[in-house]
Structures are given as C-alpha cells and as structure tokens.
N, C-alpha and C. Protein backbone atom coordinates (compact mmCIF):
# COMPACT_ATOMS: atom_id res chain seq x y z
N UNK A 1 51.98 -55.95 231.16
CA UNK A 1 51.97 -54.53 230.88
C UNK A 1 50.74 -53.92 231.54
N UNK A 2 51.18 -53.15 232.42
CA UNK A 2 49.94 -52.29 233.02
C UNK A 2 48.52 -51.58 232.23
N UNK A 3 49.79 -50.99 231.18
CA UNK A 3 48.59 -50.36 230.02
C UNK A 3 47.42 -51.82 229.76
N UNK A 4 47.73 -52.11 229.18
CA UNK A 4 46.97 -53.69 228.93
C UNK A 4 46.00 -54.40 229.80
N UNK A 5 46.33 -54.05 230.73
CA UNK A 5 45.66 -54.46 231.97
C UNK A 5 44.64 -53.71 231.51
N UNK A 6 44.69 -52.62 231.98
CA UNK A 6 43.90 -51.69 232.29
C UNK A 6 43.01 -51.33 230.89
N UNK A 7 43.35 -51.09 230.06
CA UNK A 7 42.48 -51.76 228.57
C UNK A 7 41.77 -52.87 228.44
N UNK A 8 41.94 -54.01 228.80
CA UNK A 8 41.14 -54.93 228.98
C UNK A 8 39.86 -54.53 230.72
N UNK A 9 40.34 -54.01 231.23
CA UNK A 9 39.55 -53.77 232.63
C UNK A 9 38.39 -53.04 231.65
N UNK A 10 38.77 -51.84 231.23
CA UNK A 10 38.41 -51.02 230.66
C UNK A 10 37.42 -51.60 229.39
N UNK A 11 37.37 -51.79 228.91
CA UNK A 11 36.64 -53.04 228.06
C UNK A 11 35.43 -53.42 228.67
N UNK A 12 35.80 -54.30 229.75
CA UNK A 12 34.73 -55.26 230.51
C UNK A 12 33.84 -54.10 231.13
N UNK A 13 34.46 -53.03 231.68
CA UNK A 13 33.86 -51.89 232.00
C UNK A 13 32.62 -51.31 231.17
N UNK A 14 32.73 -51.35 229.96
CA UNK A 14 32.48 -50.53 228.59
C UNK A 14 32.60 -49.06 229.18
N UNK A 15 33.72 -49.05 229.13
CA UNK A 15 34.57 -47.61 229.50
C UNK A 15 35.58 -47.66 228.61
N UNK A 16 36.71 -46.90 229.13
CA UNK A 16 37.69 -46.09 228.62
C UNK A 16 38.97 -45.89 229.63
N UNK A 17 40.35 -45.79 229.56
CA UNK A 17 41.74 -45.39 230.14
C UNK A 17 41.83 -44.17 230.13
N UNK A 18 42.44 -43.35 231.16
CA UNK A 18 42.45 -41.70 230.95
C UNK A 18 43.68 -41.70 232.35
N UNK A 19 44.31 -40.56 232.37
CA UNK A 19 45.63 -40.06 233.36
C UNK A 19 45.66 -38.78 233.40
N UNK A 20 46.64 -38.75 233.92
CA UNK A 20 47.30 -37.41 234.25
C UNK A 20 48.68 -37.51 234.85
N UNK A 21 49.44 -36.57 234.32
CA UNK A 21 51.15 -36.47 235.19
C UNK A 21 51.03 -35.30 235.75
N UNK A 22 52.06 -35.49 236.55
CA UNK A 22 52.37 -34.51 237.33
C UNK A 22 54.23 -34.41 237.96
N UNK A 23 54.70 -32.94 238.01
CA UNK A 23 56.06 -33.14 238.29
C UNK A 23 56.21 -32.53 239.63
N UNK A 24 56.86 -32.93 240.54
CA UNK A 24 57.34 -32.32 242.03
C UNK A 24 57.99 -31.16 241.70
N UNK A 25 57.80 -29.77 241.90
CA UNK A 25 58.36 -28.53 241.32
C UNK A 25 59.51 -28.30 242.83
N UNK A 26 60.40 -28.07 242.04
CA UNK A 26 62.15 -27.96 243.04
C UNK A 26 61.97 -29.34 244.30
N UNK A 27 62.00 -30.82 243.50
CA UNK A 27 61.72 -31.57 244.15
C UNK A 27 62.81 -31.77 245.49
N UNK A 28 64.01 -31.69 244.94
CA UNK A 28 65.33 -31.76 245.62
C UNK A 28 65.51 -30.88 246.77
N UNK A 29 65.11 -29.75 246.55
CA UNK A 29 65.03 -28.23 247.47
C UNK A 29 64.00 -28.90 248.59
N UNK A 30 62.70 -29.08 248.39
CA UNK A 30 62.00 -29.39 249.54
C UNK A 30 62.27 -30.23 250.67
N UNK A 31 63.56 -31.03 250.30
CA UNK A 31 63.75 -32.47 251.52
C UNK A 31 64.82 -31.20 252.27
N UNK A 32 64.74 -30.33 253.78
CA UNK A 32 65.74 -30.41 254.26
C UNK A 32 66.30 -31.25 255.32
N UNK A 33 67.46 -31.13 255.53
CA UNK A 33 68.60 -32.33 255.99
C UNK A 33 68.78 -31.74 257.30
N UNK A 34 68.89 -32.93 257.99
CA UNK A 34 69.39 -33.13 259.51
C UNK A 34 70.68 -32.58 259.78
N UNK A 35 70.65 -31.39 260.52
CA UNK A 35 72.25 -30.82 260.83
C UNK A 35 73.14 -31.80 260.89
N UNK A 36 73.19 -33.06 261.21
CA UNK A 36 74.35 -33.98 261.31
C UNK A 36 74.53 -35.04 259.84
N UNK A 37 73.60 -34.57 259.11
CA UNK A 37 73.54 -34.88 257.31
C UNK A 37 74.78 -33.83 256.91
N UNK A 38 74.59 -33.11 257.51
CA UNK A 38 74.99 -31.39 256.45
C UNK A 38 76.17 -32.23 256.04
N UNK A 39 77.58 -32.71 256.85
CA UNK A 39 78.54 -32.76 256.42
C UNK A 39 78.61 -33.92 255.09
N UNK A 40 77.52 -35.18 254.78
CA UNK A 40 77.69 -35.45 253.33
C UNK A 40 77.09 -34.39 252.43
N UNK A 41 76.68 -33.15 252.34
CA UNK A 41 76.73 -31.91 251.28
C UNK A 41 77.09 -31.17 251.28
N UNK A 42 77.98 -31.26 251.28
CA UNK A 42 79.09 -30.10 251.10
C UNK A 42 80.34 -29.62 250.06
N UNK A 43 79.89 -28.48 249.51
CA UNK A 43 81.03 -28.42 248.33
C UNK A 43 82.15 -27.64 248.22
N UNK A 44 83.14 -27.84 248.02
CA UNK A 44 84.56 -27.35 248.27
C UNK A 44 84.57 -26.19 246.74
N UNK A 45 85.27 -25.03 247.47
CA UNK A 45 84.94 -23.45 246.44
C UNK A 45 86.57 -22.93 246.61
N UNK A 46 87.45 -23.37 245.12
CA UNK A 46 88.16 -21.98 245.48
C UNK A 46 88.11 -20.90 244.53
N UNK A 47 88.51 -19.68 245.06
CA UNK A 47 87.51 -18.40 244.51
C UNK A 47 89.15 -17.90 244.40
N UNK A 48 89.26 -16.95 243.33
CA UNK A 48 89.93 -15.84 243.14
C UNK A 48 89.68 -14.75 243.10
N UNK A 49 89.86 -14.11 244.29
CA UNK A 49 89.28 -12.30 244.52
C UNK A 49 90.33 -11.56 244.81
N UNK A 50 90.04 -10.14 243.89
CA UNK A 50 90.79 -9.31 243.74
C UNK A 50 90.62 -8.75 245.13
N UNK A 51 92.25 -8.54 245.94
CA UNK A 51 92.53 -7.46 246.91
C UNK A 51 92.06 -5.80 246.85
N UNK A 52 91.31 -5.11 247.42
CA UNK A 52 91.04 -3.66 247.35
C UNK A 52 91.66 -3.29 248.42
N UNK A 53 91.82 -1.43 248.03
CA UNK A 53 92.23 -0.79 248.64
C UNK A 53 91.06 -0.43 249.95
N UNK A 54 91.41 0.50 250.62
CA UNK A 54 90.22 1.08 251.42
C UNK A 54 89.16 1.98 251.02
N UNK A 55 89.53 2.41 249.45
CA UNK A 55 88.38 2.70 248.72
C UNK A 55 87.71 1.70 247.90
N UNK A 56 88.02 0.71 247.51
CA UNK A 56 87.05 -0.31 247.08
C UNK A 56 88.29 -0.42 245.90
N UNK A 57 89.10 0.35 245.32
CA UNK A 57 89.91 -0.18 244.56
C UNK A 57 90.80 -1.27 244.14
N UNK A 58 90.92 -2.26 243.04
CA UNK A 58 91.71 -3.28 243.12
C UNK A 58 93.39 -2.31 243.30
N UNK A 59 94.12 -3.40 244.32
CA UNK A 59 95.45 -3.28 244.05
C UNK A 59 96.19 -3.62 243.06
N UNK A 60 97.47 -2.60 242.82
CA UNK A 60 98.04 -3.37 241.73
C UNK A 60 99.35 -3.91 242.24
N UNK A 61 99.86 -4.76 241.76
CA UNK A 61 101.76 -5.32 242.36
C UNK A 61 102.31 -4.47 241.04
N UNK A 62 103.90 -4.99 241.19
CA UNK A 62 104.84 -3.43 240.95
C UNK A 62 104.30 -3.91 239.43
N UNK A 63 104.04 -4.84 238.76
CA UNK A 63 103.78 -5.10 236.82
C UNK A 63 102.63 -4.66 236.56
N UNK A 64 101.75 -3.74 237.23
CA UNK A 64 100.55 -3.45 237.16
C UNK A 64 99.03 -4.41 237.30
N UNK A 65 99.24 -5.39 237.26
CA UNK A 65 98.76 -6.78 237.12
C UNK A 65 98.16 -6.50 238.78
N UNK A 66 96.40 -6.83 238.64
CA UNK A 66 95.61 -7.27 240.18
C UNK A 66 96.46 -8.17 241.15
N UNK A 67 96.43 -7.72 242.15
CA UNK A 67 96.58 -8.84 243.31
C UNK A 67 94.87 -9.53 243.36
N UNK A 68 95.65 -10.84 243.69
CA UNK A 68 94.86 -11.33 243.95
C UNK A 68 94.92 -12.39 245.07
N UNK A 69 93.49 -13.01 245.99
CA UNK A 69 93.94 -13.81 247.08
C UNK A 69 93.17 -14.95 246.54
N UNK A 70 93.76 -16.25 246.85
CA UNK A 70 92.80 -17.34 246.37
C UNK A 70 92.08 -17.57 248.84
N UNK A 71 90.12 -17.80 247.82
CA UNK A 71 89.88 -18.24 249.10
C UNK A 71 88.73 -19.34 248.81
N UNK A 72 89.70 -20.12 250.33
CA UNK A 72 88.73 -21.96 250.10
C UNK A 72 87.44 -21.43 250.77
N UNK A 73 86.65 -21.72 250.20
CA UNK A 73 84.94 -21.51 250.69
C UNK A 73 84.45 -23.00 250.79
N UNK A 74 83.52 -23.31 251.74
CA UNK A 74 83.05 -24.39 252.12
C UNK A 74 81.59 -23.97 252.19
N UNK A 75 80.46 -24.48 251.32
CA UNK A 75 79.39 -24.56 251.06
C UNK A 75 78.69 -25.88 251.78
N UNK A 76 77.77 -25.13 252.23
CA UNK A 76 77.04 -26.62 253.84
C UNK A 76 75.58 -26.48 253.33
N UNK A 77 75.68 -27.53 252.27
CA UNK A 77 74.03 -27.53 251.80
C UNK A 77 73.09 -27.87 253.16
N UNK A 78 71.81 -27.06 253.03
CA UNK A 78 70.98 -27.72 254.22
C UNK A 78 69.59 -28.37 253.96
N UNK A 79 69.73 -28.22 252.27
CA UNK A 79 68.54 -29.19 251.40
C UNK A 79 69.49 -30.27 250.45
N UNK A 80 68.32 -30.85 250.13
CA UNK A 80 69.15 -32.04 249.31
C UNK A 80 69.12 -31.50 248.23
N UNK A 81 70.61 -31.65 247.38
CA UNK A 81 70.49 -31.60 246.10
C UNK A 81 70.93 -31.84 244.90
N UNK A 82 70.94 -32.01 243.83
CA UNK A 82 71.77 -32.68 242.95
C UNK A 82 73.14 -32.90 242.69
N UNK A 83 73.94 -33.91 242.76
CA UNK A 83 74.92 -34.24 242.25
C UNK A 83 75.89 -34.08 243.50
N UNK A 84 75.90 -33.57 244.85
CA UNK A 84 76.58 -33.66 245.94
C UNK A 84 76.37 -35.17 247.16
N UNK A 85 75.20 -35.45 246.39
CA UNK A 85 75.05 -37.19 247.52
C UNK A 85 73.92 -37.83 246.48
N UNK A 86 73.52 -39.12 246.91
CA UNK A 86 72.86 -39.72 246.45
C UNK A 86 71.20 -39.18 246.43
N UNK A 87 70.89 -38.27 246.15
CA UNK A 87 70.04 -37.51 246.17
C UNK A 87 68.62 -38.40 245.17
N UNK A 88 68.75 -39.20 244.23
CA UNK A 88 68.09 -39.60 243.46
C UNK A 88 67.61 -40.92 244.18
N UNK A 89 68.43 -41.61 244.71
CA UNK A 89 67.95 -42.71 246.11
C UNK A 89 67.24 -42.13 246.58
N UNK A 90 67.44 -41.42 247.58
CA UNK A 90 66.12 -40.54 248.53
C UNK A 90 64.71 -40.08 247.92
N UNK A 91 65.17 -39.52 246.95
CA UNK A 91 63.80 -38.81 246.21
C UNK A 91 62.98 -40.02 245.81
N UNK A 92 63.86 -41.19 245.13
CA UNK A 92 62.71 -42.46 244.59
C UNK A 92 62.07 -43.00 246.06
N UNK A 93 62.51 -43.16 246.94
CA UNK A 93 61.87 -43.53 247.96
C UNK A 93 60.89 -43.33 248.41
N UNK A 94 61.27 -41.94 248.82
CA UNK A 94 59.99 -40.73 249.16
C UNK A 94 59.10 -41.12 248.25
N UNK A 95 59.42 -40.91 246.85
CA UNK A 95 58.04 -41.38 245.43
C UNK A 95 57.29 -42.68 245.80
N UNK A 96 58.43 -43.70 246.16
CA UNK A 96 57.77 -45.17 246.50
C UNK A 96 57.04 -45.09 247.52
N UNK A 97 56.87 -44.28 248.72
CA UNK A 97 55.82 -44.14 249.81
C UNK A 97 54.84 -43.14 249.76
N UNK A 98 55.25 -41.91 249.00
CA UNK A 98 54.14 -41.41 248.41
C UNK A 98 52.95 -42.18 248.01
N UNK A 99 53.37 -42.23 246.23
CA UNK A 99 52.67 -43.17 245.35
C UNK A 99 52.02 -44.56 246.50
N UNK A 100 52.34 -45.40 247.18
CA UNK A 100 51.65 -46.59 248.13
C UNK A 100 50.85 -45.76 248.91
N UNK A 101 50.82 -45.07 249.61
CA UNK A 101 50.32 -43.97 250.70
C UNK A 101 48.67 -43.69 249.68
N UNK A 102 49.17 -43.04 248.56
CA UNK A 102 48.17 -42.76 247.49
C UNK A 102 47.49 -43.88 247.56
N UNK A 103 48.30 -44.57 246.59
CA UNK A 103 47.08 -46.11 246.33
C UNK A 103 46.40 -47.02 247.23
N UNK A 104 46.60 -46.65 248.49
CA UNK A 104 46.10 -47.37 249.73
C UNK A 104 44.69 -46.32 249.94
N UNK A 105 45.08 -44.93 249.89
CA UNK A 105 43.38 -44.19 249.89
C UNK A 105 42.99 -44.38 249.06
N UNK A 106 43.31 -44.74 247.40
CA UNK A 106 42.19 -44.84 246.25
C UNK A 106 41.72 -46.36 246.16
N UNK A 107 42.00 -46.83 246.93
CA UNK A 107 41.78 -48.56 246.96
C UNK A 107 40.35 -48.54 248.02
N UNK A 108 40.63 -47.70 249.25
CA UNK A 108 39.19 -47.52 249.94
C UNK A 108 38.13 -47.20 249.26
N UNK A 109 38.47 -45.63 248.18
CA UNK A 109 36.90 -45.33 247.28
C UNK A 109 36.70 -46.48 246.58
N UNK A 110 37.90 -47.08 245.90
CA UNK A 110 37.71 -47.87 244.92
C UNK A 110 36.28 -49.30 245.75
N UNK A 111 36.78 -49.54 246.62
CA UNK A 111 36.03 -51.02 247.37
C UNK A 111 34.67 -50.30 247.70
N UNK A 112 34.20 -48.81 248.27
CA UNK A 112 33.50 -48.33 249.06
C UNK A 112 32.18 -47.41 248.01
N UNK A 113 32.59 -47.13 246.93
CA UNK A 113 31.96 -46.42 246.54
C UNK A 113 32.05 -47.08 244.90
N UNK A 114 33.46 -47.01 244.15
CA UNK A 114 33.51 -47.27 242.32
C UNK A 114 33.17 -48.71 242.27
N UNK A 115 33.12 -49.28 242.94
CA UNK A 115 33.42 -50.99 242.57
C UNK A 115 31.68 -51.27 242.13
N UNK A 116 30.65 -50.89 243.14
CA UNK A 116 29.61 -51.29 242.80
C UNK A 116 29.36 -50.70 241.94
N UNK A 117 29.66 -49.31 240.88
CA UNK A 117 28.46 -48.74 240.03
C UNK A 117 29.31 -49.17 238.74
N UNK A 118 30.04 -50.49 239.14
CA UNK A 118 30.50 -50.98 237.63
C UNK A 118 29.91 -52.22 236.94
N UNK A 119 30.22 -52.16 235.83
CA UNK A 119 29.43 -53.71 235.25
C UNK A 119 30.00 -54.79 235.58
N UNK A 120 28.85 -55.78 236.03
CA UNK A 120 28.92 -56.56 236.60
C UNK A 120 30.48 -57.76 235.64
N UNK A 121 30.71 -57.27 234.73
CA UNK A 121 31.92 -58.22 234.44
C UNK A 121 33.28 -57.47 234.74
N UNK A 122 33.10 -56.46 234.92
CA UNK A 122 34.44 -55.75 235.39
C UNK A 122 34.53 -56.01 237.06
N UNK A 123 33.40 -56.17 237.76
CA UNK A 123 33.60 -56.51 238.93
C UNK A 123 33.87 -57.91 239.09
N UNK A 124 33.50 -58.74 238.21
CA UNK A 124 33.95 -60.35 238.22
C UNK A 124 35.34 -60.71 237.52
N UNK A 125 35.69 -59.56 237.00
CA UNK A 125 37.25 -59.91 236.34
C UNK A 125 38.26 -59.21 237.34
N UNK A 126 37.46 -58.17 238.22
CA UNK A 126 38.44 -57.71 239.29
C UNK A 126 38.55 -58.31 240.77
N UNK A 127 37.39 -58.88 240.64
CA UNK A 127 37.34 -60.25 241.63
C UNK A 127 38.18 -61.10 241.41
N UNK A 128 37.96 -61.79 240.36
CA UNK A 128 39.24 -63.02 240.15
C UNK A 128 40.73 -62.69 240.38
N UNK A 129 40.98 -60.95 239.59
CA UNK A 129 42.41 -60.78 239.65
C UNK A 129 42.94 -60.71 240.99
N UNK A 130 42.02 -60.44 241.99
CA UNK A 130 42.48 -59.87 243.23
C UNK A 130 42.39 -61.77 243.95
N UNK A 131 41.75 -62.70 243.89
CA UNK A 131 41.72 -63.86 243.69
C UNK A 131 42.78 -64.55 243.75
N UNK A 132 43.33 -64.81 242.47
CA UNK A 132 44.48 -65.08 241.40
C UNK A 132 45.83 -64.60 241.83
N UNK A 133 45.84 -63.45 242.07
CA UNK A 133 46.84 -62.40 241.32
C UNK A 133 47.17 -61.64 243.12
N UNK A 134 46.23 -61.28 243.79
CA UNK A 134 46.56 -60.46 245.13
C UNK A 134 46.01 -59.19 244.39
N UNK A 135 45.53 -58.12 245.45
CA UNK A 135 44.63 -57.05 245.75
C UNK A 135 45.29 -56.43 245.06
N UNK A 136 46.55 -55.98 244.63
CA UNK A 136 47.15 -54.66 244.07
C UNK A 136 47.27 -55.24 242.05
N UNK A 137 46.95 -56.36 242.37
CA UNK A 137 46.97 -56.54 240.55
C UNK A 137 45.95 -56.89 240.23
N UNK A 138 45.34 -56.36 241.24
CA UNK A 138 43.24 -55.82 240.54
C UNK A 138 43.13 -54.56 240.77
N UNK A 139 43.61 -53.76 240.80
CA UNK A 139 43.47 -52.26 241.00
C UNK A 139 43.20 -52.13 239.59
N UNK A 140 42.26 -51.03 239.43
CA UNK A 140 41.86 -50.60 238.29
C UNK A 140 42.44 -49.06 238.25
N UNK A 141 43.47 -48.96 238.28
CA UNK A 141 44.54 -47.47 238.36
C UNK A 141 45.68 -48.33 238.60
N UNK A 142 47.11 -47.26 238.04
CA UNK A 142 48.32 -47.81 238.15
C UNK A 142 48.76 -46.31 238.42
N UNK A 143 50.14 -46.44 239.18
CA UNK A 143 50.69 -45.04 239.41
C UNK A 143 52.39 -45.12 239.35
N UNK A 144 52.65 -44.40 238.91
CA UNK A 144 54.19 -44.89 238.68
C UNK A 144 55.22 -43.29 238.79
N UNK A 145 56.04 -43.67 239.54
CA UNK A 145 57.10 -42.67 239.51
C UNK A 145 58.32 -42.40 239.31
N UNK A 146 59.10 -41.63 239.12
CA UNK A 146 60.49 -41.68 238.59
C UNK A 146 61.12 -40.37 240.01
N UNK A 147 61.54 -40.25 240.32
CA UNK A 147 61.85 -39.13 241.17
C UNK A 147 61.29 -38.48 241.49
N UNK A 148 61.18 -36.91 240.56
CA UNK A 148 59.81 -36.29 240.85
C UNK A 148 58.96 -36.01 239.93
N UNK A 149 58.46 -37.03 238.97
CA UNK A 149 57.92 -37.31 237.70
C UNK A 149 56.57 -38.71 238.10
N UNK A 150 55.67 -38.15 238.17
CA UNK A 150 54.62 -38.69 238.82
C UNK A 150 53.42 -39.06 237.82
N UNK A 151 53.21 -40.53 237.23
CA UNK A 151 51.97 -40.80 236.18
C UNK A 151 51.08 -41.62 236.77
N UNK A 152 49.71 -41.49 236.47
CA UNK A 152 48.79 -42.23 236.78
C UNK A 152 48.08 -42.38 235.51
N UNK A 153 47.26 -43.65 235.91
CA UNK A 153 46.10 -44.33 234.47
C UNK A 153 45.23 -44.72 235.28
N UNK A 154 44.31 -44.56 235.05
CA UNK A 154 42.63 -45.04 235.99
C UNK A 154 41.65 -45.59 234.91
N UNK A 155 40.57 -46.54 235.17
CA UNK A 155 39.74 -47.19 234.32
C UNK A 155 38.44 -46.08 234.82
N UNK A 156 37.91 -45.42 233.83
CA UNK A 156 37.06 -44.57 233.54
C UNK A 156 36.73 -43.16 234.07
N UNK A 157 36.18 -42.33 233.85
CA UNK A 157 36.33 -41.02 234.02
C UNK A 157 35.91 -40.65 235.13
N UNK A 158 35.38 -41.15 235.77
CA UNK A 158 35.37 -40.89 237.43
C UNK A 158 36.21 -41.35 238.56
N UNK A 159 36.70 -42.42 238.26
CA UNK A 159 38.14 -42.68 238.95
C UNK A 159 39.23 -42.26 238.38
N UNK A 160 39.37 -41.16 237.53
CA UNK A 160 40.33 -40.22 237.06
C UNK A 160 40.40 -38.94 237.64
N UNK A 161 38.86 -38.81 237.94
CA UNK A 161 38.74 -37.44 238.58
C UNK A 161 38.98 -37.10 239.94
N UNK A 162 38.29 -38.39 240.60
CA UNK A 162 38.65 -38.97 241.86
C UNK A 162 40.19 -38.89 242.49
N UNK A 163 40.50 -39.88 241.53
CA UNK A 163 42.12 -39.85 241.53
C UNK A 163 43.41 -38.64 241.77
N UNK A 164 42.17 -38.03 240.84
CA UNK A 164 43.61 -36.36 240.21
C UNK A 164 42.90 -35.56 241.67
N UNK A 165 41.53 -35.38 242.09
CA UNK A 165 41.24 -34.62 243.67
C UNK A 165 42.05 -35.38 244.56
N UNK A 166 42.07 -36.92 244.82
CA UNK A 166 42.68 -36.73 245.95
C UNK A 166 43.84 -37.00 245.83
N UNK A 167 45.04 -36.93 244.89
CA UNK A 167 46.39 -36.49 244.25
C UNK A 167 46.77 -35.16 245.01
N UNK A 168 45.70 -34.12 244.59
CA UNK A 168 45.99 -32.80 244.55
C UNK A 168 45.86 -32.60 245.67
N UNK A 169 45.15 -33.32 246.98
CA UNK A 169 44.66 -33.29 248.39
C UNK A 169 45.63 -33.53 249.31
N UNK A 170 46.27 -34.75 248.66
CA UNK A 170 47.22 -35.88 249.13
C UNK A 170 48.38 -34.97 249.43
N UNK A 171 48.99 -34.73 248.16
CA UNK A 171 50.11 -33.39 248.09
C UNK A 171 50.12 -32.17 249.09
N UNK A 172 49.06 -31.25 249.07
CA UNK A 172 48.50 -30.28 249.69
C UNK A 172 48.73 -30.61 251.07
N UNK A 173 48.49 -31.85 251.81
CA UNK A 173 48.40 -32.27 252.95
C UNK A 173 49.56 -32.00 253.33
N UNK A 174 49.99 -32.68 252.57
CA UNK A 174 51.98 -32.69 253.01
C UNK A 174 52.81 -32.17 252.38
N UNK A 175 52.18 -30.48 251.85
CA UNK A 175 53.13 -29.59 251.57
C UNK A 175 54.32 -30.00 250.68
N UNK A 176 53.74 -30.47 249.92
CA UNK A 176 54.69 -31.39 248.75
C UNK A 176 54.09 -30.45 247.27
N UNK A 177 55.13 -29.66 246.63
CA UNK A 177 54.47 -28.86 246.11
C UNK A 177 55.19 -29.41 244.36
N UNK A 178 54.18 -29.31 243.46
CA UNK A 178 53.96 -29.52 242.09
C UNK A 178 53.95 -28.73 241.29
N UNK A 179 55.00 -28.75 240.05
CA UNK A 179 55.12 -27.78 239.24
C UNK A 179 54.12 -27.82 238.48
N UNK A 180 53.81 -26.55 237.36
CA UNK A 180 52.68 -26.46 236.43
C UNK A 180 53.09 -27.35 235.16
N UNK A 181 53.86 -28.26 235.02
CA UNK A 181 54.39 -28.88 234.12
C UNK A 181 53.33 -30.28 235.00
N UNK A 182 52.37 -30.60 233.94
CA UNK A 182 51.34 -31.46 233.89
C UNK A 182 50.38 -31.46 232.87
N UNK A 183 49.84 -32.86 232.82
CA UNK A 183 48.50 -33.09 231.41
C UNK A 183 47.83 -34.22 231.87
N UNK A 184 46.52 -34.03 231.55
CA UNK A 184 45.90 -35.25 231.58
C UNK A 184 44.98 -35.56 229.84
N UNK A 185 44.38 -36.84 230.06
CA UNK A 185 43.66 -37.11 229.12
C UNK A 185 43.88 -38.77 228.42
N UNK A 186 43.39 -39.06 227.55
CA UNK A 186 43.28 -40.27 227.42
C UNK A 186 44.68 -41.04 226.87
N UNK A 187 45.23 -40.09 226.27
CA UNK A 187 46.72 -39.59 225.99
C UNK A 187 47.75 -39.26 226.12
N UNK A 188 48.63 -39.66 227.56
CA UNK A 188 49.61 -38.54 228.17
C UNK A 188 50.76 -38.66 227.43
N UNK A 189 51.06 -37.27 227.31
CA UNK A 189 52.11 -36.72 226.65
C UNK A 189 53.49 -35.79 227.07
C-alpha cells in the first residue's frame, strides 16, 4: 500500500504525508482528433421538423395536423468525447504519460536538492528501497490517476509544495487545463 509506504518514510523522516487532487476540467473536449479519426465519432440524428410556409409558418395537411419532414443529420465530432469511441482508453493513457513525465521531474529535485536536507534514516531507508526494490519504489511521493482525476501524496511539506508548483507548471506548459474542483492537505477529500 502506497499510503503505508509513505507513512513509514514519513516517520523515519520525523515528518508528516500531505497531497493534493486535482481534476482535468472538459478533459475529453481538449484531445482534438485527426481528420481521418473523425469517421470513428460520429453520431447518427434523426430529427423531426416541422415544414414552413414562406412566412415562417408551420404547414398544415388537409386534418389540420403539422407536416412534418424527418431529417438524418450526421454529427462529425472533431474532439474526443464520451460514449461515441473508446474515449476513456485514450484519456488513461495520456494520464499514464502525464503522471511518469511528472514523476521523472520530481525525482531530479527529489536526488538534487530534498534528499540531502533529510534525516539521515530516511535517506538510508530510501537508499535501501531504491536498492531492494528499484528507483520508483523509493520515491517519497506517489501519483495516481483515473482519467481526468489526478492524486498525489508527498513525504513532508516541502515536497508537497514543490510538487503542487511544478504540477501547476507541468500542466501550464502543455496547455492541459484543470478544473477548480481540487484540495489539498494532510487529508484528501
């Protein structure tokens, strides 16, 4: 269990666990599609519209009753979006190279700058794990995503802060934009 991990890191630290979420705001809308995509989104429309006169009036047939014309409309999505293709494949992906993309720059501060101003047993228990275990199951942060539902946990309050700037940097860069639906704290909720 990640939490656990990171509680015990946190420990050896004599620190503390803290996060923040964050949600991709109109995550689906932002991916647009390759003109030669268009044809898997596409949704089939038939419409019933009343016939008018040349004043804008509906017609009537001889029972008084609207005419009406049925018309097939063909809708050519040119973003991705729910429930017309596998849209939830794509988006986790994107999350899975995001999120790695992320943890590959917080792994540099982490080696370059957080690692030394920690106690010396949190650096010997993150030594071993990376040892033992390989470099990514000594990270002292975990980041996890669901589509466009984005959590992180960091071992103490400066690699939280760290974390959530270059989150917010990371994003910004690549015009990847985040709804106001977010929290942080020792607590996420």
């Amino acid at each position: 269990n990640n939490a656990a991990v990171l509680q015990h890191m946190a420990v050896r630290g004599e620190s503390y666990t803290a996060g923040f979420k964050y949600d991709g705001r109109h995550m689906f809308f932002q991916f647009e599609m390759a003109p030669e995509e268009e044809r898997t989104c596409m949704l089939v429309v038939l419409i019933e519209l009343e016939v008018l006169d040349d004043d804008g009036v509906p017609m009537l047939d001889a029972n008084g009753d609207a005419i009406v014309e049925l018309w097939f409309v063909l809708i050519v999505c040119t973003c991705m979006n729910m429930g017309s293709r596998n849209a939830s494949k794509i988006a986790q992906r994107f999350t899975d190279r995001l999120l790695e993309g992320y943890s590959l720059q917080l792994d540099e501060y982490v080696s370059k700058v957080w690692l030394a101003k920690q106690t010396t047993a949190l650096q010997e228990l993150i030594q071993e794990r990376s040892r033992v275990l390989g470099a990514r199951q000594a990270r002292p942060f975990t980041t996890d995503g669901y589509t466009d539902d984005f959590e992180f946990q960091f071992v103490g309050p400066e690699l939280t802060a760290v974390g959530n700037l270059m989150w917010l940097n990371m994003c910004a860069a690549a015009n990847f934009w985040l709804s106001a639906k977010q929290c942080a704290g020792t607590v996420l909720d």
